[in-house]
C-alpha atoms as a PDB file:
ATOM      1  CA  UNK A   1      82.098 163.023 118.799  1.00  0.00           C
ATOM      2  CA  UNK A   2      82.336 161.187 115.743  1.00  0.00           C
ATOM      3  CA  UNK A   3      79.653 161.722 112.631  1.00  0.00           C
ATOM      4  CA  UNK A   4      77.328 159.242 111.474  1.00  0.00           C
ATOM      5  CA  UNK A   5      79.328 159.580 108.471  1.00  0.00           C
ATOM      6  CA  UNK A   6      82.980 159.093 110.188  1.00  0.00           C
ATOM      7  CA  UNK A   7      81.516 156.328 111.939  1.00  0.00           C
ATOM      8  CA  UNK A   8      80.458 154.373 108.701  1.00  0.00           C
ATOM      9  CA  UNK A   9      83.762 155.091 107.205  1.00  0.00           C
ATOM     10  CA  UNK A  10      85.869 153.706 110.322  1.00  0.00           C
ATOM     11  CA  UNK A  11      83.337 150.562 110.150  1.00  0.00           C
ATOM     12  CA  UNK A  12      84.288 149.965 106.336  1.00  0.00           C
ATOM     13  CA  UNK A  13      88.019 150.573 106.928  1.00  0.00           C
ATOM     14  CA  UNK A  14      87.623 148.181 109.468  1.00  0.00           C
ATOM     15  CA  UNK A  15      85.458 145.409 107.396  1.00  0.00           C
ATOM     16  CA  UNK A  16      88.393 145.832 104.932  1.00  0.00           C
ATOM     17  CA  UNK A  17      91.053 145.224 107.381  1.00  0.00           C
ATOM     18  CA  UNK A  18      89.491 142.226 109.045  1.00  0.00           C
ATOM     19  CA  UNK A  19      88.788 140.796 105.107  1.00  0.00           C
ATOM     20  CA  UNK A  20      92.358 141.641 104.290  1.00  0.00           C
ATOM     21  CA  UNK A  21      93.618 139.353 107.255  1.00  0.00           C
ATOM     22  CA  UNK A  22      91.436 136.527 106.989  1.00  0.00           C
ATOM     23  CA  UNK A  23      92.105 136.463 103.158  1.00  0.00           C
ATOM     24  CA  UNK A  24      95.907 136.369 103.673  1.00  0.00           C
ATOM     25  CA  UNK A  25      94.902 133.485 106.534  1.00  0.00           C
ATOM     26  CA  UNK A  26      93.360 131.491 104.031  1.00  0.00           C
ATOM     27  CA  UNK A  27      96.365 132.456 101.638  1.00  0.00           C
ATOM     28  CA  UNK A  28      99.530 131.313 104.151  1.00  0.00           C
ATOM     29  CA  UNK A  29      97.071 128.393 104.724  1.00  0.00           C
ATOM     30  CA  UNK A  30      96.834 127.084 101.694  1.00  0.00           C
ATOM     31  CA  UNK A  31     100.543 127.906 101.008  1.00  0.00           C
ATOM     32  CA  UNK A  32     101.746 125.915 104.456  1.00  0.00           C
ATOM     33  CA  UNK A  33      99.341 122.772 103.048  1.00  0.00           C
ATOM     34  CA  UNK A  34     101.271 122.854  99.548  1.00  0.00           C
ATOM     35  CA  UNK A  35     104.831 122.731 101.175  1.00  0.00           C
ATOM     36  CA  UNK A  36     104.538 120.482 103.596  1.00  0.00           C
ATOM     37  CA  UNK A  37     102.508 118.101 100.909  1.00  0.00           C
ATOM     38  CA  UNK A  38     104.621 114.737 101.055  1.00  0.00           C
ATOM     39  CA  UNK A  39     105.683 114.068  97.648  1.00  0.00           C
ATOM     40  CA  UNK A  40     103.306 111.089  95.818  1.00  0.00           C
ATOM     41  CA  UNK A  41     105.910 108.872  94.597  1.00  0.00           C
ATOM     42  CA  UNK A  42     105.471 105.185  92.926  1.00  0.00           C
ATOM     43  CA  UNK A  43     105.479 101.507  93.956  1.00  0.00           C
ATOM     44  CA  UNK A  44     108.939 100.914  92.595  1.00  0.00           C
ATOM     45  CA  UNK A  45     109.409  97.766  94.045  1.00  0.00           C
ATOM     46  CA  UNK A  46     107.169  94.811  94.528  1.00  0.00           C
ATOM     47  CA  UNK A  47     107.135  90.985  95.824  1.00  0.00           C
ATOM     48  CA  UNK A  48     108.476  89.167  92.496  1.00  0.00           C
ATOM     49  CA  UNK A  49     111.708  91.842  92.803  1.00  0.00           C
ATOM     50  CA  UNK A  50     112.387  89.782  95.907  1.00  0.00           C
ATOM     51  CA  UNK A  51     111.427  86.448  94.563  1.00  0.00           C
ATOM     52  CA  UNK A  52     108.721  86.002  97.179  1.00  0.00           C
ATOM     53  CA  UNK A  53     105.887  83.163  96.253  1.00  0.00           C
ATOM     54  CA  UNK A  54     103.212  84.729  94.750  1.00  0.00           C
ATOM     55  CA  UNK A  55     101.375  82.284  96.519  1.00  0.00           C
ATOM     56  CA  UNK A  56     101.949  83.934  99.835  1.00  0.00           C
ATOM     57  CA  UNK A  57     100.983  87.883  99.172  1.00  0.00           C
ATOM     58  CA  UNK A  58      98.338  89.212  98.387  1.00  0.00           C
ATOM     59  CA  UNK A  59      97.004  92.925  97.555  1.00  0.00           C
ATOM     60  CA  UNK A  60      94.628  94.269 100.213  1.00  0.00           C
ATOM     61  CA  UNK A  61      91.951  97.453 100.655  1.00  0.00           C
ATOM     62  CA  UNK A  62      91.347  98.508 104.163  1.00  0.00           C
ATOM     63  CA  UNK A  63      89.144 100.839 105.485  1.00  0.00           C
ATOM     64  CA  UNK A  64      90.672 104.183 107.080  1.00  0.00           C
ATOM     65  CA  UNK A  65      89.560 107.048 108.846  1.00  0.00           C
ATOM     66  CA  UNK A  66      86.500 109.053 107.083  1.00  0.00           C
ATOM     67  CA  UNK A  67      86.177 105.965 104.313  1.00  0.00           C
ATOM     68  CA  UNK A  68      89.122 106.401 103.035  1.00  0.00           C
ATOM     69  CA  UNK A  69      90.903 103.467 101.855  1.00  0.00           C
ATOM     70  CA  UNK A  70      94.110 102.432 102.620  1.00  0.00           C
ATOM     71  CA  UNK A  71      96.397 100.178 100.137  1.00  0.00           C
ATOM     72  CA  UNK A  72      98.889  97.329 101.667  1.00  0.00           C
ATOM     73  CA  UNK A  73     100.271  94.210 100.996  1.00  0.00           C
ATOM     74  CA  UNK A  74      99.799  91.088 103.639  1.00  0.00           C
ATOM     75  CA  UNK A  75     102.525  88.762 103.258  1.00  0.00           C
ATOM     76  CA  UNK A  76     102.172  85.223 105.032  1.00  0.00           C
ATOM     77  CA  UNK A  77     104.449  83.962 106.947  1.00  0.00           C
ATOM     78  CA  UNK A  78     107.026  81.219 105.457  1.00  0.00           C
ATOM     79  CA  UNK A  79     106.634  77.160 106.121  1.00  0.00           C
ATOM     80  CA  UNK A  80     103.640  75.413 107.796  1.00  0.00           C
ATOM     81  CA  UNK A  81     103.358  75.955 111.844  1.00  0.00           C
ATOM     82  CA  UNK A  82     100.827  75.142 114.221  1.00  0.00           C
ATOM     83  CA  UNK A  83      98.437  77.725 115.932  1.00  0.00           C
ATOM     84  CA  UNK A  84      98.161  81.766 115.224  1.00  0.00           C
ATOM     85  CA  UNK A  85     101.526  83.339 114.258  1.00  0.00           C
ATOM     86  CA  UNK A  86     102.628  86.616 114.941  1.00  0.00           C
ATOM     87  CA  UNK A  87     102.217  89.564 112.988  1.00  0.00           C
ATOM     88  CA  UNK A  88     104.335  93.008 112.125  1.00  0.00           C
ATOM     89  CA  UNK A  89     102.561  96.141 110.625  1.00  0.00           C
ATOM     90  CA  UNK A  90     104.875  98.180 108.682  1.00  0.00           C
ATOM     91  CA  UNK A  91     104.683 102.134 108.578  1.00  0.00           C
ATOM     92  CA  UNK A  92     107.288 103.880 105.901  1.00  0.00           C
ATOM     93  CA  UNK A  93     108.047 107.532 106.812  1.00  0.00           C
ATOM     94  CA  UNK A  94     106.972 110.792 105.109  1.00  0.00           C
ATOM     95  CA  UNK A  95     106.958 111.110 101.137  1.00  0.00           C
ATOM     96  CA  UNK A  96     107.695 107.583 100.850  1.00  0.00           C
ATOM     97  CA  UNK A  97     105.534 104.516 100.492  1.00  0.00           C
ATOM     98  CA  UNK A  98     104.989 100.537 101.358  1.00  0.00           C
ATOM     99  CA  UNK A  99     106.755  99.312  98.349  1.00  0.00           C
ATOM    100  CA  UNK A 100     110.029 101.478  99.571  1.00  0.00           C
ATOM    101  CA  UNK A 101     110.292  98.897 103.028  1.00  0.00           C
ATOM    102  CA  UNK A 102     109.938  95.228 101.314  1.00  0.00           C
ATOM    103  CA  UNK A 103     113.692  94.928 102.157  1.00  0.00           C
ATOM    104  CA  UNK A 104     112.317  94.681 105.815  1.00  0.00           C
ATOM    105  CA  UNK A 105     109.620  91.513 104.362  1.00  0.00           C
ATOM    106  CA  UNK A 106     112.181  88.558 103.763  1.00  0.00           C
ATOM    107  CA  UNK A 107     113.986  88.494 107.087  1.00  0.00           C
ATOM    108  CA  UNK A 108     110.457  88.472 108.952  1.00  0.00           C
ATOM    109  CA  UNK A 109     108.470  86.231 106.487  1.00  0.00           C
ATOM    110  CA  UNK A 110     111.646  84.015 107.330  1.00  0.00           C
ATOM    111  CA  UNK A 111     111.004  84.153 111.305  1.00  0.00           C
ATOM    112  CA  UNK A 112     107.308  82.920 110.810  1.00  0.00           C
ATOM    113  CA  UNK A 113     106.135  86.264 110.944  1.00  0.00           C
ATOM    114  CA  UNK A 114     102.846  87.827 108.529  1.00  0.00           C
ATOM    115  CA  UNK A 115     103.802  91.076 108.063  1.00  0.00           C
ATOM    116  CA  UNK A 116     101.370  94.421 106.581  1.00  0.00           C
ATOM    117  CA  UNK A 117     103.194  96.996 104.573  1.00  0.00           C
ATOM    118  CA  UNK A 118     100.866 100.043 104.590  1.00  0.00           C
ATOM    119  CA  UNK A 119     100.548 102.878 102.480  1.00  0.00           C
ATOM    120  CA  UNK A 120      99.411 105.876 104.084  1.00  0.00           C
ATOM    121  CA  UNK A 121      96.903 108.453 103.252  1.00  0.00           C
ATOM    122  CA  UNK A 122      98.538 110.594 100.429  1.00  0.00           C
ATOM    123  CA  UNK A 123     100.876 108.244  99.737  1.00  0.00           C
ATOM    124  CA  UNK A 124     101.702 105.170  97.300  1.00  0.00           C
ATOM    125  CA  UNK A 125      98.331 103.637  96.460  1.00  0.00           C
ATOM    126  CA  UNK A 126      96.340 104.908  99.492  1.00  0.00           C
ATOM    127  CA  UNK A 127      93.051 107.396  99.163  1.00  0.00           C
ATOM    128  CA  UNK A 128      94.314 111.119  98.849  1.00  0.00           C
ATOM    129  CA  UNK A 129      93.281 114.151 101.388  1.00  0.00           C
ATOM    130  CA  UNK A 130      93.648 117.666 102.034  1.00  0.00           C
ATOM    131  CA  UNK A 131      96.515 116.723 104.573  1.00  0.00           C
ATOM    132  CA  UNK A 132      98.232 114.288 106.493  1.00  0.00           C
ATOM    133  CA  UNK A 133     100.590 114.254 109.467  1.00  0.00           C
ATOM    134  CA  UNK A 134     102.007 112.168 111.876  1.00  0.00           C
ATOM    135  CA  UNK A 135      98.942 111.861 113.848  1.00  0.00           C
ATOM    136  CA  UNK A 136      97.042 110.532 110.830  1.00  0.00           C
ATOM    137  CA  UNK A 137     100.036 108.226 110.296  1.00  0.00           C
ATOM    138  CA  UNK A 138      99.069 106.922 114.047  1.00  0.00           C
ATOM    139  CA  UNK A 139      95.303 106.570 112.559  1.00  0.00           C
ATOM    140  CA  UNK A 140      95.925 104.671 109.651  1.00  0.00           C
ATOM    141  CA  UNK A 141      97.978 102.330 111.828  1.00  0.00           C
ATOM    142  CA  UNK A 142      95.283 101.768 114.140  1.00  0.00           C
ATOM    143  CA  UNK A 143      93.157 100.910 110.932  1.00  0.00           C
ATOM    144  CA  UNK A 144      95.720  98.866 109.904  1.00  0.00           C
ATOM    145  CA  UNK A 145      95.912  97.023 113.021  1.00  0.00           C
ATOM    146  CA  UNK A 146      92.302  96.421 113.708  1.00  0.00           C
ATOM    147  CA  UNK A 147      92.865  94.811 110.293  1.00  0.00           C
ATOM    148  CA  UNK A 148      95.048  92.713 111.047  1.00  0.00           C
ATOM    149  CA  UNK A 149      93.725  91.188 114.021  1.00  0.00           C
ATOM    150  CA  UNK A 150      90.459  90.295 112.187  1.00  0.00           C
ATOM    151  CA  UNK A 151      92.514  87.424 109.815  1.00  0.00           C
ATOM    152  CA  UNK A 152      92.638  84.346 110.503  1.00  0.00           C
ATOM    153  CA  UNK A 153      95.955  82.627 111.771  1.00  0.00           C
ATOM    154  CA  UNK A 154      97.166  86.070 113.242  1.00  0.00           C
ATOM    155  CA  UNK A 155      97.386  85.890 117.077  1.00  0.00           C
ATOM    156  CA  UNK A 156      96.121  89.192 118.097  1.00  0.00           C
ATOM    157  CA  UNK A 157      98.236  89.519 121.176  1.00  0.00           C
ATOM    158  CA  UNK A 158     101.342  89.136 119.361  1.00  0.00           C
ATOM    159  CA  UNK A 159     100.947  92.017 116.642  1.00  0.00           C
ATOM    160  CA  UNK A 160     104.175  94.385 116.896  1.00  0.00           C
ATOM    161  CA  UNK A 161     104.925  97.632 114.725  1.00  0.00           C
ATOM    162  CA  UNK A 162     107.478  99.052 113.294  1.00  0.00           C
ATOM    163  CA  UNK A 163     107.645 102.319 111.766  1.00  0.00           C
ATOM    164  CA  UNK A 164     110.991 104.509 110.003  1.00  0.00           C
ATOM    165  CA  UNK A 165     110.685 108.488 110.218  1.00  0.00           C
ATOM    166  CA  UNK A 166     107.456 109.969 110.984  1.00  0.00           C
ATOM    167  CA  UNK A 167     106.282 105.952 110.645  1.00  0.00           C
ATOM    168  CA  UNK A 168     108.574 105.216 113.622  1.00  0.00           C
ATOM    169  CA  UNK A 169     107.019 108.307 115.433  1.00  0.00           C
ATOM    170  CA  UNK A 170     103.283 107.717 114.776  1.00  0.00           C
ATOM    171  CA  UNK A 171     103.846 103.977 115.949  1.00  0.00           C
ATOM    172  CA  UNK A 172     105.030 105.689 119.179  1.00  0.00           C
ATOM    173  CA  UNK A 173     102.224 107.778 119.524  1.00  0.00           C
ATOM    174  CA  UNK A 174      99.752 104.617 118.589  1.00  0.00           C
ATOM    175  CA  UNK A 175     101.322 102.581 120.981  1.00  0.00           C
ATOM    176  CA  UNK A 176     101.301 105.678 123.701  1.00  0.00           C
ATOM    177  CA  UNK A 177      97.370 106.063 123.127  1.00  0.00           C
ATOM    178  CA  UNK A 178      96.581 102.289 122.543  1.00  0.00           C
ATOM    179  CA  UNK A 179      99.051  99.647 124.273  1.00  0.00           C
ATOM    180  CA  UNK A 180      97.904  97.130 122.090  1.00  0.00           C
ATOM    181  CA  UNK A 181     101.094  96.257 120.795  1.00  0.00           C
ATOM    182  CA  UNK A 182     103.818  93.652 121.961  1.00  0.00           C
ATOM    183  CA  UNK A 183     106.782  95.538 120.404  1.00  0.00           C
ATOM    184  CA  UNK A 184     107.230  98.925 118.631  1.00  0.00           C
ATOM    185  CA  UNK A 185     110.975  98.949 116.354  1.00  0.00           C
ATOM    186  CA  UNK A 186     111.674 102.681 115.787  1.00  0.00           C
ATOM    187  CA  UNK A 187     113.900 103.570 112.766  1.00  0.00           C
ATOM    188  CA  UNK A 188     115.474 106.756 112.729  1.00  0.00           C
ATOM    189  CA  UNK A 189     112.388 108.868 114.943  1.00  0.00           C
ATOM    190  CA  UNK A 190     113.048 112.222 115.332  1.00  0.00           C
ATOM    191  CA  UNK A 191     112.609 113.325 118.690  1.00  0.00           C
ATOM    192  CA  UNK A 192     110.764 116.231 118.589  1.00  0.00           C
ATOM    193  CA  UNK A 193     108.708 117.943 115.206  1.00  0.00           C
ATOM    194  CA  UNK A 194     109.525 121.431 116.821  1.00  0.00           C
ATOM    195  CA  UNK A 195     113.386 120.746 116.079  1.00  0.00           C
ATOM    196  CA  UNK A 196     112.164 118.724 112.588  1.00  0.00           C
ATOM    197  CA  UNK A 197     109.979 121.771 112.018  1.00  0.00           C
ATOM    198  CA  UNK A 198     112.306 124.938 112.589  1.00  0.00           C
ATOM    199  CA  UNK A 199     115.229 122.653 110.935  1.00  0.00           C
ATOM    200  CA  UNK A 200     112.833 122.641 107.410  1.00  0.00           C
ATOM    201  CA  UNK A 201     112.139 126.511 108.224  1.00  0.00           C
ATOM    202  CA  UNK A 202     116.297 127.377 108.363  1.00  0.00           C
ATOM    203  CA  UNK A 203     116.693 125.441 105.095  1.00  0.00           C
ATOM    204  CA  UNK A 204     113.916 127.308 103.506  1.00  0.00           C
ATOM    205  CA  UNK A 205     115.370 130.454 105.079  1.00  0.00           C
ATOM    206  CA  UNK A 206     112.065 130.841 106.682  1.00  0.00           C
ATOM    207  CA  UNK A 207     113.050 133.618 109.514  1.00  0.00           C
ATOM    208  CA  UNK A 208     111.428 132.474 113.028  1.00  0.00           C
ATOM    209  CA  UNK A 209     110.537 135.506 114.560  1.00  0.00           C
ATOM    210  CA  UNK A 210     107.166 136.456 113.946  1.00  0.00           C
ATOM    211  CA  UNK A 211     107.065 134.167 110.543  1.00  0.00           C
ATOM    212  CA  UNK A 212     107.969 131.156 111.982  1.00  0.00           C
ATOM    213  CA  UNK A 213     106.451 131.439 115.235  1.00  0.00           C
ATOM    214  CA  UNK A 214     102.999 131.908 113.077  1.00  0.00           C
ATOM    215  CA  UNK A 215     103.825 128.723 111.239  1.00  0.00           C
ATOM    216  CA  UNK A 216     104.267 126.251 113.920  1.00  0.00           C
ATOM    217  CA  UNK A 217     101.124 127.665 115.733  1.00  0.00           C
ATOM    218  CA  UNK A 218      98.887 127.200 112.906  1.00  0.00           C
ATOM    219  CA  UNK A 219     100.292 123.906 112.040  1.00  0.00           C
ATOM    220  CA  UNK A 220      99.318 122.714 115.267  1.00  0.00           C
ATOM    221  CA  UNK A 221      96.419 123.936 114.678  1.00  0.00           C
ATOM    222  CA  UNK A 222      95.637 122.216 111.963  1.00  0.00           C
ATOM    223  CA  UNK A 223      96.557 118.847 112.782  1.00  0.00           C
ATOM    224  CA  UNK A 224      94.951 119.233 116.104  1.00  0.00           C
ATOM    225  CA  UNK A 225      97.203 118.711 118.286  1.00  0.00           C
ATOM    226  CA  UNK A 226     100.893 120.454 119.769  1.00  0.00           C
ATOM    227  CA  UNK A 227     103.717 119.299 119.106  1.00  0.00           C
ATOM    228  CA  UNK A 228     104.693 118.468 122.330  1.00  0.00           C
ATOM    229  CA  UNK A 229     101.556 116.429 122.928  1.00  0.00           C
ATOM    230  CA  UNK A 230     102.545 114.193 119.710  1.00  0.00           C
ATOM    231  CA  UNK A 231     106.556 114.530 120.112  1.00  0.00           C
ATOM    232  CA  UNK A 232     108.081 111.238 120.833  1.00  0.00           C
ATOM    233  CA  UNK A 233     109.815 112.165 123.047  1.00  0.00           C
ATOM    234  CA  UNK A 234     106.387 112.305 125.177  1.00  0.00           C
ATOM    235  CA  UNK A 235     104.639 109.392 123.715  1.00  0.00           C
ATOM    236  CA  UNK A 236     108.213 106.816 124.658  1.00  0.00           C
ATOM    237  CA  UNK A 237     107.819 107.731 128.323  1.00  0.00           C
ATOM    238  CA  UNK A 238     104.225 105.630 128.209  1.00  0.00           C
ATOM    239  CA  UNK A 239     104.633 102.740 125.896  1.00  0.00           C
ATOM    240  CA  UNK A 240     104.424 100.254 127.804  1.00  0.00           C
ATOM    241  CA  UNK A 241     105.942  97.502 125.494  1.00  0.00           C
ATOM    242  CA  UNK A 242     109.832  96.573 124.658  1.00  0.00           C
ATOM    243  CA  UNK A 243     111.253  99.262 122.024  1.00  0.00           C
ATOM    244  CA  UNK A 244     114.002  98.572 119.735  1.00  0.00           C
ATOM    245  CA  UNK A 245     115.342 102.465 118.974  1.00  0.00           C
ATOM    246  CA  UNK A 246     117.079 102.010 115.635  1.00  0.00           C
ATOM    247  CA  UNK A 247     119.380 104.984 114.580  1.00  0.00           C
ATOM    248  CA  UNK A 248     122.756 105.497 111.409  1.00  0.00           C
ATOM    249  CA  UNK A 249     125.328 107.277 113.247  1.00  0.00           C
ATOM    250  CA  UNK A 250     125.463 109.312 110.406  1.00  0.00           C
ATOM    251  CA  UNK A 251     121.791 110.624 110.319  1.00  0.00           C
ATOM    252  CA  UNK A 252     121.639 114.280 109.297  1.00  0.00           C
ATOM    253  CA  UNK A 253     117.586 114.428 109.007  1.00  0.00           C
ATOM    254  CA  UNK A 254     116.809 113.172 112.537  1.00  0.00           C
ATOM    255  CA  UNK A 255     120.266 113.655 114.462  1.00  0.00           C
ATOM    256  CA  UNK A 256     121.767 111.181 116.225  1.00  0.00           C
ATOM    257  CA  UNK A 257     121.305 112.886 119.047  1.00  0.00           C
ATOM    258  CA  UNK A 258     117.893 112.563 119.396  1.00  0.00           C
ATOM    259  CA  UNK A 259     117.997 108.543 119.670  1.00  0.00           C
ATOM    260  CA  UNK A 260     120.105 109.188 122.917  1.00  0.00           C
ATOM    261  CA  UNK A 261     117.664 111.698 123.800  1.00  0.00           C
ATOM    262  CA  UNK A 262     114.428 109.145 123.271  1.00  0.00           C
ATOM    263  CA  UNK A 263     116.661 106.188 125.364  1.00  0.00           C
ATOM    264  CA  UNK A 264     117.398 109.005 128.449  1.00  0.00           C
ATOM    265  CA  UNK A 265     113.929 109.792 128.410  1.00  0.00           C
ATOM    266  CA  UNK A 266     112.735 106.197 128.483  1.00  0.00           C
ATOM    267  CA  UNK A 267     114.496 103.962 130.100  1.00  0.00           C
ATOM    268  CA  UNK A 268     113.385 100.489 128.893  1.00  0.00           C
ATOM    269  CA  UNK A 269     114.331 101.593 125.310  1.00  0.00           C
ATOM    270  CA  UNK A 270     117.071  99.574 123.416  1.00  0.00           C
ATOM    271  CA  UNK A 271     118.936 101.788 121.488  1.00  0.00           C
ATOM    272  CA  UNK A 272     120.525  99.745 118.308  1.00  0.00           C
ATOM    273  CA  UNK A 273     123.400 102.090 116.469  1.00  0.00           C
ATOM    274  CA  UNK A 274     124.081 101.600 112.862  1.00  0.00           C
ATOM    275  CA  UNK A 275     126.854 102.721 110.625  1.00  0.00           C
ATOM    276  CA  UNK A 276     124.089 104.705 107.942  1.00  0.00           C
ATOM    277  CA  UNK A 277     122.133 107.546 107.542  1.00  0.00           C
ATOM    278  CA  UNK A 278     118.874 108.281 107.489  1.00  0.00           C
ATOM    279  CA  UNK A 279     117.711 105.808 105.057  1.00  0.00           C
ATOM    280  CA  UNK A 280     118.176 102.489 106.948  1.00  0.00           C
ATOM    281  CA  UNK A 281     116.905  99.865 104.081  1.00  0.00           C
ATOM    282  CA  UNK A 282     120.551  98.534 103.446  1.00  0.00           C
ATOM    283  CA  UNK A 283     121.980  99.605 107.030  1.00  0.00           C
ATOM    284  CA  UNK A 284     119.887  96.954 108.481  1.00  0.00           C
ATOM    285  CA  UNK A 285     121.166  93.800 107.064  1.00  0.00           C
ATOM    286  CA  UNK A 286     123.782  93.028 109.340  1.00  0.00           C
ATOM    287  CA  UNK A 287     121.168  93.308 111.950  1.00  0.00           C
ATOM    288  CA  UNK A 288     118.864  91.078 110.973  1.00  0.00           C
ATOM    289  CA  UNK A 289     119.348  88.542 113.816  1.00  0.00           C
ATOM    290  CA  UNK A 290     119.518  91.173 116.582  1.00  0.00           C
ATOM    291  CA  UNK A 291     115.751  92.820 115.361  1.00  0.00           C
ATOM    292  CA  UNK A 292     114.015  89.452 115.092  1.00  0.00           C
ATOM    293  CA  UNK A 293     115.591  88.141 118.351  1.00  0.00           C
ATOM    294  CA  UNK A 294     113.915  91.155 119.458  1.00  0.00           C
ATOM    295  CA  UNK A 295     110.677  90.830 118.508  1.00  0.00           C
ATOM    296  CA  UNK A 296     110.479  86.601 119.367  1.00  0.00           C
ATOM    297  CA  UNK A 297     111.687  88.235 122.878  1.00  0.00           C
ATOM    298  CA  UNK A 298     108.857  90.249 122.870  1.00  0.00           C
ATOM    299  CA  UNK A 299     105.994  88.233 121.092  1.00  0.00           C
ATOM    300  CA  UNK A 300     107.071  85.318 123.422  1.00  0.00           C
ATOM    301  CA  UNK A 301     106.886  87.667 126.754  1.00  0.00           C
ATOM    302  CA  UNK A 302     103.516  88.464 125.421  1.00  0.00           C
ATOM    303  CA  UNK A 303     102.230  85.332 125.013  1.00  0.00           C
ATOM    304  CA  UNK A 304     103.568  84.051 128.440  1.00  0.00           C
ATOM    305  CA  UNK A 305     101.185  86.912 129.924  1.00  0.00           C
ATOM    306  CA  UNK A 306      97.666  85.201 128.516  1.00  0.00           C
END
């Protein structure tokens, strides 16, 4: 039978051992929020480098989750027409910013579209926090959203999305939760952030037995959500509206492969293949026609519903 004394050392040992752990928690926690931090980089491109009129743009603060405030530009839509127009919110992916998709702006000012480029939290001009993911993403597009369909001339049944990256996979999982939109164009989603995840874990040489295992379970837990609840590969199979599924040929971020895999698992997808990589901003000229003949499809379905 153990000693009073034994029995305070073996309770000490113990307090150490528990302090030990929860310190090195708190350590690999703070070390997982510092690598996965997107990079903050700067607008490097605005309206007058694409010889927009002034007139038509202007800067706007919107209100995000917990206060925090969200930076975008609302661009009006070109020439004089009667009655609300139609709208596109704008979602760049992770580590980049609004100013990085303007290329996107002329083609759909053009069509009679307003469009919102959006910064999100931690990013471009946007309010900072202690982390973001692609579920936040999804929030600040809701915020975004509920935006626009508070200005005037926007008809809020014809508001469509479109995202690139973990943009194009948060505007999944918005539209998923939400079906509020008329139209979700997906550039280069990833179908799954397990794969995304344990790919960034082999480059760091980040061995997944025990180590890597531990990572994806406490990443999960600190966005609040599994992966496979916020993959879109789950979040296509309920969107109810059309989806354009935009994807280079020669993406080695987001594989091919998983555009096939987000058509096969929904059905009612389009699946538009480019000759480009990742990065889509020049890939998507010659396809200028075929994305805004999608979205008057779909805006014009959407009004014939009312």
């Amino acid at each position: 039978m153990a000693t009073g004394g034994t029995m305070g050392t073996e309770i000490s040992i113990l307090a150490l051992a528990v302090a030990a752990l929860l310190a090195a928690r708190a350590l690999v926690h703070h070390a997982l929020l510092r690598g996965l931090r997107a990079p903050r980089l700067p607008h490097d491109l605005g309206p007058d480098d694409l010889g927009l009129d002034p007139a038509l743009v202007r800067e706007v603060q919107i209100t995000g989750p917990r206060d925090k405030t969200l930076f975008g530009w609302l661009i009006a839509p070109a020439g004089a027409a009667p009655g609300p127009r139609p709208a596109v919110l704008v979602m760049h992916g992770w580590g980049a910013n609004a100013a990085m998709m303007w290329p996107v702006v002329p083609p759909l000012q053009a069509a009679g579209y307003a469009v919102l480029l959006l910064d999100a939290r931690c990013h471009g001009r946007s309010d900072d926090e202690a982390f973001t993911s692609m579920p936040r993403f999804a929030e600040d597009i809701a915020a975004g959203l509920a935006f626009l369909r508070r200005q005037p001339g926007i008809a809020p049944d014809r508001i469509a999305a479109l995202g690139h990256s973990v943009g194009a996979a948060a505007v999944l999982l918005h539209a998923a939760r939400a079906g509020d939109l008329c139209a979700v164009i997906s550039l280069s989603a990833f179908a799954h952030p397990r794969e995304v995840m344990r790919r960034w874990m082999a480059e760091y040489r980040i061995p997944y037995p025990v180590i890597g295992w531990y990572v994806l379970r406490h990443v999960q837990r600190v966005i609040g959500a599994t992966f496979d609840e916020i993959a879109p590969l789950a979040s296509i199979r309920r969107v109810q509206c059309p989806v354009l599924l935009v994807h280079g040929r020669d993406d080695t971020t987001a594989p091919f492969d998983d555009a096939l895999r987000l058509q096969a698992a929904a059905p009612h997808a389009t699946l538009l293949e480019v000759a480009g990589d990742h990065d889509l901003r020049t890939a998507l000229a010659p396809h200028v026609a075929t994305l805004v003949g999608f979205l008057d499809a779909a805006c014009h379905e959407a009004q014939t519903r009312r």
